[in-house]
PDB file of N, CA and C in Angstrom:
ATOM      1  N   UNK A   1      40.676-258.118-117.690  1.00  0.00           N
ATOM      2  CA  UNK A   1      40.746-257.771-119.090  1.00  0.00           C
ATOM      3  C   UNK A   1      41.328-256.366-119.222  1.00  0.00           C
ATOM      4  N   UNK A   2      42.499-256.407-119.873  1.00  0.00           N
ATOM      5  CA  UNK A   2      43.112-254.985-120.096  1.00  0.00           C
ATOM      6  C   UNK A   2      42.682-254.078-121.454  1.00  0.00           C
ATOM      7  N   UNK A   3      42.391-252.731-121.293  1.00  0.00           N
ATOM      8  CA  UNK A   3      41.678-252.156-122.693  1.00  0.00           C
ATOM      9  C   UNK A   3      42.803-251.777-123.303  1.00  0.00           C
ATOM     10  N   UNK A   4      42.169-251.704-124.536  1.00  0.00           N
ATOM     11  CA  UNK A   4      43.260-251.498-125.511  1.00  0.00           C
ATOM     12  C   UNK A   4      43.837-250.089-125.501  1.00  0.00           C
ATOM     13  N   UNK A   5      45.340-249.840-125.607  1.00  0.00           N
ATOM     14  CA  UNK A   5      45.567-248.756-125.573  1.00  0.00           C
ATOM     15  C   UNK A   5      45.525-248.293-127.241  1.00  0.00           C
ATOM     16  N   UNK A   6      45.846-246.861-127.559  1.00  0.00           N
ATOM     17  CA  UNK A   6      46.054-246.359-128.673  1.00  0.00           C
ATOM     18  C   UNK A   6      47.390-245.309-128.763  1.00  0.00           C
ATOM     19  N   UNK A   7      48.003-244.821-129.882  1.00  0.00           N
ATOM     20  CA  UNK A   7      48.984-244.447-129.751  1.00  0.00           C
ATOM     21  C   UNK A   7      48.562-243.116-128.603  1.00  0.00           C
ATOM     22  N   UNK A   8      47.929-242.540-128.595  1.00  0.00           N
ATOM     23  CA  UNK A   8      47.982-241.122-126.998  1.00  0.00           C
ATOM     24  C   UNK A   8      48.117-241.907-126.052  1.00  0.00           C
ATOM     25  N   UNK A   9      48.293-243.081-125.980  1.00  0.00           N
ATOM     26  CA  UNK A   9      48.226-243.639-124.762  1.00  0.00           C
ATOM     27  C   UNK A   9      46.531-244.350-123.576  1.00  0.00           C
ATOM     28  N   UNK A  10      45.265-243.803-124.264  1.00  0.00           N
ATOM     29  CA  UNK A  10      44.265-244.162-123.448  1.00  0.00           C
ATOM     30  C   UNK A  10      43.651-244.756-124.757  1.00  0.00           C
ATOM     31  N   UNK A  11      42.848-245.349-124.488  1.00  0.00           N
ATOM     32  CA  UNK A  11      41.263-245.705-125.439  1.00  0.00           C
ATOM     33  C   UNK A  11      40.443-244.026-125.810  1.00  0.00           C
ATOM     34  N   UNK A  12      39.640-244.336-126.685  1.00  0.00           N
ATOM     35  CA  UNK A  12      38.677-243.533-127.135  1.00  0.00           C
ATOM     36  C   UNK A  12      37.756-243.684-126.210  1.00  0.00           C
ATOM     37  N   UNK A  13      37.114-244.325-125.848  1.00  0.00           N
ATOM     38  CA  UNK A  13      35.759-245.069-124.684  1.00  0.00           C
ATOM     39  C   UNK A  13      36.585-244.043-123.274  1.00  0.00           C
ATOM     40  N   UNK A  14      37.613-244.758-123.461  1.00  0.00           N
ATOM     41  CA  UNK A  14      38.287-243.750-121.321  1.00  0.00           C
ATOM     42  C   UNK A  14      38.018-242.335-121.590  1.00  0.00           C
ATOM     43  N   UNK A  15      38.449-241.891-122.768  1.00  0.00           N
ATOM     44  CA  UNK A  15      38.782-240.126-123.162  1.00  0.00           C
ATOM     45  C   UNK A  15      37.209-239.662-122.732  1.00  0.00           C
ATOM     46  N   UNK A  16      36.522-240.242-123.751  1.00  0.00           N
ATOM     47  CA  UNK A  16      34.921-239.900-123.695  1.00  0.00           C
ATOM     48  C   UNK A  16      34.250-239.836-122.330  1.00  0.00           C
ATOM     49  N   UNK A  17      34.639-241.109-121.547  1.00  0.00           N
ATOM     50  CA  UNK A  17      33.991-241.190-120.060  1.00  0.00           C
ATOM     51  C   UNK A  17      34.246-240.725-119.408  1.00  0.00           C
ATOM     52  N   UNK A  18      35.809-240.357-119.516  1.00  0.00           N
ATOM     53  CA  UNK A  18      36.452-238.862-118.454  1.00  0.00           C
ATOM     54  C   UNK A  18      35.950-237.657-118.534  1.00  0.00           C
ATOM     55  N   UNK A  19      35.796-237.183-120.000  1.00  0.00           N
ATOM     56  CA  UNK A  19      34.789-235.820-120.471  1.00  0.00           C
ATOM     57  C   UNK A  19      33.605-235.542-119.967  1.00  0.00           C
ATOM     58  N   UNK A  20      32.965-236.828-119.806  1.00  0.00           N
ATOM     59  CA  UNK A  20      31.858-237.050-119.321  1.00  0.00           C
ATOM     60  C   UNK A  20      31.238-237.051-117.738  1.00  0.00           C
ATOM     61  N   UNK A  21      32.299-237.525-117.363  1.00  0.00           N
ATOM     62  CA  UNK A  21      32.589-237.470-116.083  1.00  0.00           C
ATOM     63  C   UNK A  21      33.030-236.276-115.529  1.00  0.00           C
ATOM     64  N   UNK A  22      33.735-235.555-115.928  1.00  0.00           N
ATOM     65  CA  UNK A  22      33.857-234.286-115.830  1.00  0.00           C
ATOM     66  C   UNK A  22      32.724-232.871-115.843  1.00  0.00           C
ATOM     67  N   UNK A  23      32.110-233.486-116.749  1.00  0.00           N
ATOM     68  CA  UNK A  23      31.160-232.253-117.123  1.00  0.00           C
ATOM     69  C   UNK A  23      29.781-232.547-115.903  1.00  0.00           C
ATOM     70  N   UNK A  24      29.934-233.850-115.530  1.00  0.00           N
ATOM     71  CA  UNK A  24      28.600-234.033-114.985  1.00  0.00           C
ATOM     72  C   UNK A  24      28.731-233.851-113.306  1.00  0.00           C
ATOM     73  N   UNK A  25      30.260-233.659-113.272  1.00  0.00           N
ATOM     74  CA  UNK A  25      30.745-232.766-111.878  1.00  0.00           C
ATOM     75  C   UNK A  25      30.751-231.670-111.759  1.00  0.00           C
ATOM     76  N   UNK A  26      30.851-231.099-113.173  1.00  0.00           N
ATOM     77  CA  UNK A  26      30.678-229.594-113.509  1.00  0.00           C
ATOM     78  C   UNK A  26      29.597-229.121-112.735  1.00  0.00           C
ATOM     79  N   UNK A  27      28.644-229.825-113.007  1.00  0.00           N
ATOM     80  CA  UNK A  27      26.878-229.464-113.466  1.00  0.00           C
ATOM     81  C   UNK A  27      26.717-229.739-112.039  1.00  0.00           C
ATOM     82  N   UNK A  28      27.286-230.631-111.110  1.00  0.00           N
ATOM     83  CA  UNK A  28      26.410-231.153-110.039  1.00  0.00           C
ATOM     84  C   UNK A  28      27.242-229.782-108.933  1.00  0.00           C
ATOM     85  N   UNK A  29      28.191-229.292-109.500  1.00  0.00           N
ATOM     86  CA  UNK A  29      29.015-228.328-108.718  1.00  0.00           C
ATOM     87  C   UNK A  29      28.048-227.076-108.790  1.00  0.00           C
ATOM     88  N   UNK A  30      27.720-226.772-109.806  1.00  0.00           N
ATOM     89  CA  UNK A  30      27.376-225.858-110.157  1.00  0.00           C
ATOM     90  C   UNK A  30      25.684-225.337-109.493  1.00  0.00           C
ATOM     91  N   UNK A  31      25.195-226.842-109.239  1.00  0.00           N
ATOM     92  CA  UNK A  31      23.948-226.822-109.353  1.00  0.00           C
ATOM     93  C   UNK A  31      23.721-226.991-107.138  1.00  0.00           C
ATOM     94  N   UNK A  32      24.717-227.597-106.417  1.00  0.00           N
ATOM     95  CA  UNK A  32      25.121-227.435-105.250  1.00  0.00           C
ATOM     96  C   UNK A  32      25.559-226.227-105.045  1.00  0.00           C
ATOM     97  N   UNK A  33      26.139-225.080-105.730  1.00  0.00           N
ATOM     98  CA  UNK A  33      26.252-223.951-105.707  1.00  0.00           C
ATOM     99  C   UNK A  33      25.175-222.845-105.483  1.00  0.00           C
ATOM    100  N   UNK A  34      24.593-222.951-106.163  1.00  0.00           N
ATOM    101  CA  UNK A  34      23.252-222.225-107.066  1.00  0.00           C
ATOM    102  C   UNK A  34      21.930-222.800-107.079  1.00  0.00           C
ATOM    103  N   UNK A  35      21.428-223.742-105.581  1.00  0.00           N
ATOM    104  CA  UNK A  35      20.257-224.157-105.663  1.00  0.00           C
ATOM    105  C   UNK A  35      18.953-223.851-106.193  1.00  0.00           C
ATOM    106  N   UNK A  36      18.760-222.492-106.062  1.00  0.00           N
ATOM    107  CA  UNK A  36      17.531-221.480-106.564  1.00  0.00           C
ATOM    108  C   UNK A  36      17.491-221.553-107.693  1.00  0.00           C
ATOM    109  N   UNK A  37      18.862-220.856-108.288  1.00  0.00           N
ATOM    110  CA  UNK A  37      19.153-220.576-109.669  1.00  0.00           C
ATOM    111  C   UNK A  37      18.485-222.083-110.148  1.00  0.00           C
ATOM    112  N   UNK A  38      19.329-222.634-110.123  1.00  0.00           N
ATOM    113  CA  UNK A  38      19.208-224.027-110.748  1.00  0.00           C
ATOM    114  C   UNK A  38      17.354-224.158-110.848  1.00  0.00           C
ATOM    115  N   UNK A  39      16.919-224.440-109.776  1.00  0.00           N
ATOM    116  CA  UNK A  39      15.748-224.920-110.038  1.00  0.00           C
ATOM    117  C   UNK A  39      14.898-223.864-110.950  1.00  0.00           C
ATOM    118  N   UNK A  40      14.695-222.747-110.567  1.00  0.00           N
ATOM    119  CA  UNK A  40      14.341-221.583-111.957  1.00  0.00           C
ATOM    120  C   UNK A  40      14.615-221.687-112.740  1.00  0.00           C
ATOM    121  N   UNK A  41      15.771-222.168-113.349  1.00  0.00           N
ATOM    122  CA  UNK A  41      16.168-222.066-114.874  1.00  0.00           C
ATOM    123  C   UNK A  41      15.703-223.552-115.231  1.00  0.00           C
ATOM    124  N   UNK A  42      15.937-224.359-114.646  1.00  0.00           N
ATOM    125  CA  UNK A  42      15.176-225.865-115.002  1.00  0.00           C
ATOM    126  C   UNK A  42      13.405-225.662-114.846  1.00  0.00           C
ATOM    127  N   UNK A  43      12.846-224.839-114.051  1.00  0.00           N
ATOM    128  CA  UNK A  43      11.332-224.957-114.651  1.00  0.00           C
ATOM    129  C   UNK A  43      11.090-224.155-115.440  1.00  0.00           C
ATOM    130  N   UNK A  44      12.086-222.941-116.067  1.00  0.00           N
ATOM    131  CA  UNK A  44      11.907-221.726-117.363  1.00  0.00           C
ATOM    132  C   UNK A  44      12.098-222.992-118.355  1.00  0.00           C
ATOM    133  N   UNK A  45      13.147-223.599-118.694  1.00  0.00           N
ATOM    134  CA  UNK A  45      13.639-224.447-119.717  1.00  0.00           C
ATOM    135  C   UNK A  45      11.961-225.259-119.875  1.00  0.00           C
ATOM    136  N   UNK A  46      11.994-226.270-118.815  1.00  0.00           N
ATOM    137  CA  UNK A  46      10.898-227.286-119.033  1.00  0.00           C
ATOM    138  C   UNK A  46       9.455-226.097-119.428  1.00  0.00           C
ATOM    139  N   UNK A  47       8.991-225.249-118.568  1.00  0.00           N
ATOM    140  CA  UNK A  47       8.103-224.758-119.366  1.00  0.00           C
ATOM    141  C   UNK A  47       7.826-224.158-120.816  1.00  0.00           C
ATOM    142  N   UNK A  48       9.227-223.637-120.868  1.00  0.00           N
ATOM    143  CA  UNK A  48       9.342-223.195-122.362  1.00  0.00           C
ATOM    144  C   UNK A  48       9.028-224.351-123.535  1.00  0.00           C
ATOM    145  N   UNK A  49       9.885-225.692-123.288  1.00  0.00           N
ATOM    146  CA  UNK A  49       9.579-226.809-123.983  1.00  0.00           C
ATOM    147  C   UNK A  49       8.256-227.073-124.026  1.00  0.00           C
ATOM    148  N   UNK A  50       7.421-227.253-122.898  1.00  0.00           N
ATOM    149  CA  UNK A  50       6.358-227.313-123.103  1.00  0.00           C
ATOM    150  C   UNK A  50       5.147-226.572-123.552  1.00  0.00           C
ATOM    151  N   UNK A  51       5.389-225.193-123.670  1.00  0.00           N
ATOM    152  CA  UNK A  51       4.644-224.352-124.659  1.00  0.00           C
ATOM    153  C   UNK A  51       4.970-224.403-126.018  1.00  0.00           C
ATOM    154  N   UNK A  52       6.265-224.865-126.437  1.00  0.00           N
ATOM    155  CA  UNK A  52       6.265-224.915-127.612  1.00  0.00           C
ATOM    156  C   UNK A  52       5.523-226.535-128.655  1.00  0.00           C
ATOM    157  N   UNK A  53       5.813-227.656-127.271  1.00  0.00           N
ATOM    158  CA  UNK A  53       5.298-228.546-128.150  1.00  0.00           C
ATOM    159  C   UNK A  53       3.960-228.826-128.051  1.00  0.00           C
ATOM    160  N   UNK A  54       3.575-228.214-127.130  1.00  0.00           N
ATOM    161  CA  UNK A  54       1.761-227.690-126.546  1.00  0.00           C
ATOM    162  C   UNK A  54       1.247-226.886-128.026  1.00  0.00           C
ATOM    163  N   UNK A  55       1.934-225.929-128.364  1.00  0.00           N
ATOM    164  CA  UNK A  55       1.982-225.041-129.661  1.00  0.00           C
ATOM    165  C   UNK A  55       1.785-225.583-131.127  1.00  0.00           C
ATOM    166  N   UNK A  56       3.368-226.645-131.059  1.00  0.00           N
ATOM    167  CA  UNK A  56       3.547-227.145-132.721  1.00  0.00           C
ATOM    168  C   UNK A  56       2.294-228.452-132.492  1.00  0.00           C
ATOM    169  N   UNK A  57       1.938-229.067-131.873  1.00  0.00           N
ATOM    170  CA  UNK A  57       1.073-229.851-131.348  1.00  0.00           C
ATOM    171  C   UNK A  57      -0.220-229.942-131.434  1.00  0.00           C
ATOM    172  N   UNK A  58      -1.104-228.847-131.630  1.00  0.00           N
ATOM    173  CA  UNK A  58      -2.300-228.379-131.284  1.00  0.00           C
ATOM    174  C   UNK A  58      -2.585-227.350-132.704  1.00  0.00           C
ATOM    175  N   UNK A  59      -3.723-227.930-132.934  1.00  0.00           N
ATOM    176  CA  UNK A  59      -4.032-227.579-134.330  1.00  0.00           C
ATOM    177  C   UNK A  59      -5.059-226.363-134.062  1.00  0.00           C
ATOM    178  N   UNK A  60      -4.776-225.516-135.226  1.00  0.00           N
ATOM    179  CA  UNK A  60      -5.974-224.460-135.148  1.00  0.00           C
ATOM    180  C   UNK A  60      -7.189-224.255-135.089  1.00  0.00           C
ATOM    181  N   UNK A  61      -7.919-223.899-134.148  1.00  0.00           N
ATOM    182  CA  UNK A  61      -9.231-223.755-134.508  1.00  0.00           C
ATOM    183  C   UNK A  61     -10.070-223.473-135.988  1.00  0.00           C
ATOM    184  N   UNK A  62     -10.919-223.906-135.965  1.00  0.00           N
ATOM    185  CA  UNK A  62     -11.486-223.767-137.550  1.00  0.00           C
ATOM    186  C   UNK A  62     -11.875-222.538-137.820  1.00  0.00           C
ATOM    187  N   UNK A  63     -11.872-221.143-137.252  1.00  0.00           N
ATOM    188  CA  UNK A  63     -12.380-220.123-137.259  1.00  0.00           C
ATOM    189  C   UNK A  63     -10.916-219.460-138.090  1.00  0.00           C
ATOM    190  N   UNK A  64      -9.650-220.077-137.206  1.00  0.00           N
ATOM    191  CA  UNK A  64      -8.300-219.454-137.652  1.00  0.00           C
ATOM    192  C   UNK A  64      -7.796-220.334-138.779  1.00  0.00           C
ATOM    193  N   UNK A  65      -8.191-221.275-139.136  1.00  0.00           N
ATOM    194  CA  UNK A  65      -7.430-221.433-140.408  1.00  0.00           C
ATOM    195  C   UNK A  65      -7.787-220.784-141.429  1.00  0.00           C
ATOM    196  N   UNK A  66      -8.635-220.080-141.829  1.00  0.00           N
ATOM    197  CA  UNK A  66      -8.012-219.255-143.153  1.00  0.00           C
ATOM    198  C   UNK A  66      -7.634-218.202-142.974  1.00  0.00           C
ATOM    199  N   UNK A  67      -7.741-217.424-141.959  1.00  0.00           N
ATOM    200  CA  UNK A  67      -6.543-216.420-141.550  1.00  0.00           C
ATOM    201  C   UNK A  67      -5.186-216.900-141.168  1.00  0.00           C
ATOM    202  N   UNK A  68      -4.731-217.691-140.966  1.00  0.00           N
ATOM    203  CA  UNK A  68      -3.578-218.262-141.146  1.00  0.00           C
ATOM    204  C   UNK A  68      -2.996-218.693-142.252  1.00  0.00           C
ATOM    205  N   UNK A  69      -3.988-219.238-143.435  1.00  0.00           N
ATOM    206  CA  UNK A  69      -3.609-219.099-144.618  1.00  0.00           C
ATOM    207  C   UNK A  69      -3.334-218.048-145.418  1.00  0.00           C
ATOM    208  N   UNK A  70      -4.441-217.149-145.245  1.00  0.00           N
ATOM    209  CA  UNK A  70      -3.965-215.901-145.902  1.00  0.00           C
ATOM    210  C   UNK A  70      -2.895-215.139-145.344  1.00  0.00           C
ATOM    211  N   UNK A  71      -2.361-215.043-143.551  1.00  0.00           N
ATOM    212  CA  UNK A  71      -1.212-214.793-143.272  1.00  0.00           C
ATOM    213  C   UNK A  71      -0.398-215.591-144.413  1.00  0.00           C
ATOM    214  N   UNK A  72      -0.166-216.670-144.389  1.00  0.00           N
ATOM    215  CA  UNK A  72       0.903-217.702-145.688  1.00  0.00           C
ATOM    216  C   UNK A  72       0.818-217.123-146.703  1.00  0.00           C
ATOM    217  N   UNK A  73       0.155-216.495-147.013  1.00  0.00           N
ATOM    218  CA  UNK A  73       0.182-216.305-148.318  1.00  0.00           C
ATOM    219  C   UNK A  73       0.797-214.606-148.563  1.00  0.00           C
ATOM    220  N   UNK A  74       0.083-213.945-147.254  1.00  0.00           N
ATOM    221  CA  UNK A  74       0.855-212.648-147.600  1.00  0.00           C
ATOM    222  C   UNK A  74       2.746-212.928-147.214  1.00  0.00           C
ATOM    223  N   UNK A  75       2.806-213.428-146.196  1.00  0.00           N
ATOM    224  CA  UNK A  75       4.636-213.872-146.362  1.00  0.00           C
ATOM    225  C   UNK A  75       5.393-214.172-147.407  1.00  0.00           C
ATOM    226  N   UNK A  76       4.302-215.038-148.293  1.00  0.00           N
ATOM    227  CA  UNK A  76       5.441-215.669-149.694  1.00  0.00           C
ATOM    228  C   UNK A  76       5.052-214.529-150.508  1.00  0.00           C
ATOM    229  N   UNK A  77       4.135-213.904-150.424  1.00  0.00           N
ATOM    230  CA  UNK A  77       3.992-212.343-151.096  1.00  0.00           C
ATOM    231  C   UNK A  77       5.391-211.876-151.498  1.00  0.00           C
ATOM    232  N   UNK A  78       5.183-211.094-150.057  1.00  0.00           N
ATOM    233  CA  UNK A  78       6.089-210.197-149.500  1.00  0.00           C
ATOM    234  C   UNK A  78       7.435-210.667-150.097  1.00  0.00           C
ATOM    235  N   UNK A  79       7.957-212.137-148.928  1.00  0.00           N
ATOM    236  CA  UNK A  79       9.133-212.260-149.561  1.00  0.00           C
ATOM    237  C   UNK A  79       9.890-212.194-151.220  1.00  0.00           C
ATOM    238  N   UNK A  80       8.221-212.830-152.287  1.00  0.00           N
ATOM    239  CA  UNK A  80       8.840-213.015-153.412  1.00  0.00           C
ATOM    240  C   UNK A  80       9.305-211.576-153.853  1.00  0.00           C
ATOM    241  N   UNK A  81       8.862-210.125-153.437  1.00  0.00           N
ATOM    242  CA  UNK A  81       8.945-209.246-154.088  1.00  0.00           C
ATOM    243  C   UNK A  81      10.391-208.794-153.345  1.00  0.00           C
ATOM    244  N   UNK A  82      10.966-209.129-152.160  1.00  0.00           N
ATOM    245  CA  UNK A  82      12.611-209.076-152.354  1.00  0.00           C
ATOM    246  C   UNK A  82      13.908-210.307-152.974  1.00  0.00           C
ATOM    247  N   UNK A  83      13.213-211.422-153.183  1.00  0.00           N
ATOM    248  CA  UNK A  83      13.966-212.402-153.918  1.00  0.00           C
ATOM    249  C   UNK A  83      14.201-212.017-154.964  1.00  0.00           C
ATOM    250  N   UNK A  84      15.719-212.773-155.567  1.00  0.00           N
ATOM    251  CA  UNK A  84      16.259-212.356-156.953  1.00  0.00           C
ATOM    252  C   UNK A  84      15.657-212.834-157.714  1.00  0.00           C
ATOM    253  N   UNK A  85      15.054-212.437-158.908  1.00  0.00           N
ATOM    254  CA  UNK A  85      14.175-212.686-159.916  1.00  0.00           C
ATOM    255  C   UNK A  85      14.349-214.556-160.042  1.00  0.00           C
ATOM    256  N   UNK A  86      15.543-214.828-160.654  1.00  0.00           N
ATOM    257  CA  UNK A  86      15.835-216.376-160.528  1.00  0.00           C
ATOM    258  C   UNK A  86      15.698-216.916-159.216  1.00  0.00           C
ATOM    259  N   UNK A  87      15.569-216.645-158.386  1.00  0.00           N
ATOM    260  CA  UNK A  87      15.012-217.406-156.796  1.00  0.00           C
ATOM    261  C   UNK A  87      12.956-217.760-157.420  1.00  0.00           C
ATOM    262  N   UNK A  88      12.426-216.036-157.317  1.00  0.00           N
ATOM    263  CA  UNK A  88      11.515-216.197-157.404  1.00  0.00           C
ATOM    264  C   UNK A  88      10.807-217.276-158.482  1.00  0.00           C
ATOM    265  N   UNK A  89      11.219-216.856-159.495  1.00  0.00           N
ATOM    266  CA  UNK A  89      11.094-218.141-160.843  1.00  0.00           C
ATOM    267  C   UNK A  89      11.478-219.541-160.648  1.00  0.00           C
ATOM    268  N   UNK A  90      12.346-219.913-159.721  1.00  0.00           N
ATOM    269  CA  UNK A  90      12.409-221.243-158.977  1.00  0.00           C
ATOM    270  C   UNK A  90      11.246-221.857-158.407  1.00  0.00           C
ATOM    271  N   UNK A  91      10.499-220.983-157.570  1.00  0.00           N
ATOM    272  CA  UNK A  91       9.686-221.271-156.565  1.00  0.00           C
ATOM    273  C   UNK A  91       8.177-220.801-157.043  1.00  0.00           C
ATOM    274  N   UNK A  92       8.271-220.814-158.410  1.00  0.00           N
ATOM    275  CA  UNK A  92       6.905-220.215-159.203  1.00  0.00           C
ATOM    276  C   UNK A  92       6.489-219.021-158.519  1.00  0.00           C
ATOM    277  N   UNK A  93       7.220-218.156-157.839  1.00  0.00           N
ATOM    278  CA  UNK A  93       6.187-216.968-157.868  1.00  0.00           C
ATOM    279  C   UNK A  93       6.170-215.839-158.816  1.00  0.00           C
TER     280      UNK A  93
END
């Protein structure tokens, strides 16, 4: 079965899989290069991910939610008193 060409001459699907193919020689070059590196920056990355969704994830203790509210509340404070009057009046403050 022959793929269809297009006027550049290749398919969209070949262009993409070559790019692809490319980059993932990039990475394996890069990463055969730079064994250490590599693995450090892949457990900084993965740990970072995982403190953050450990973070957005995990609800506040009941001691901190109304200090966290009243943090909320001093922010939209604050901010309303540099918003342009018509911002603030948008957003009822």
């Amino acid at each position: 079965m022959e793929r269809q060409k297009t006027s550049t001459g290749t398919a969209p699907t070949n262009r993409v899989a070559e790019h692809l193919r490319e980059g993932y020689d990039s990475a394996a070059e890069c990463i055969t290069d730079h064994p250490g590196t590599s693995v450090l920056v892949v457990f900084g990355v993965g740990f970072g991910m995982g403190m953050l969704l450990g973070h957005l994830l995990a609800s506040p203790p009941p001691e901190e939610r109304g200090s966290l509210a009243s943090f909320g509340r001093n922010v939209l404070e604050t901010m309303s008193r540099y918003m342009p009057d018509t911002v603030s009046k948008r957003f009822g403050s």
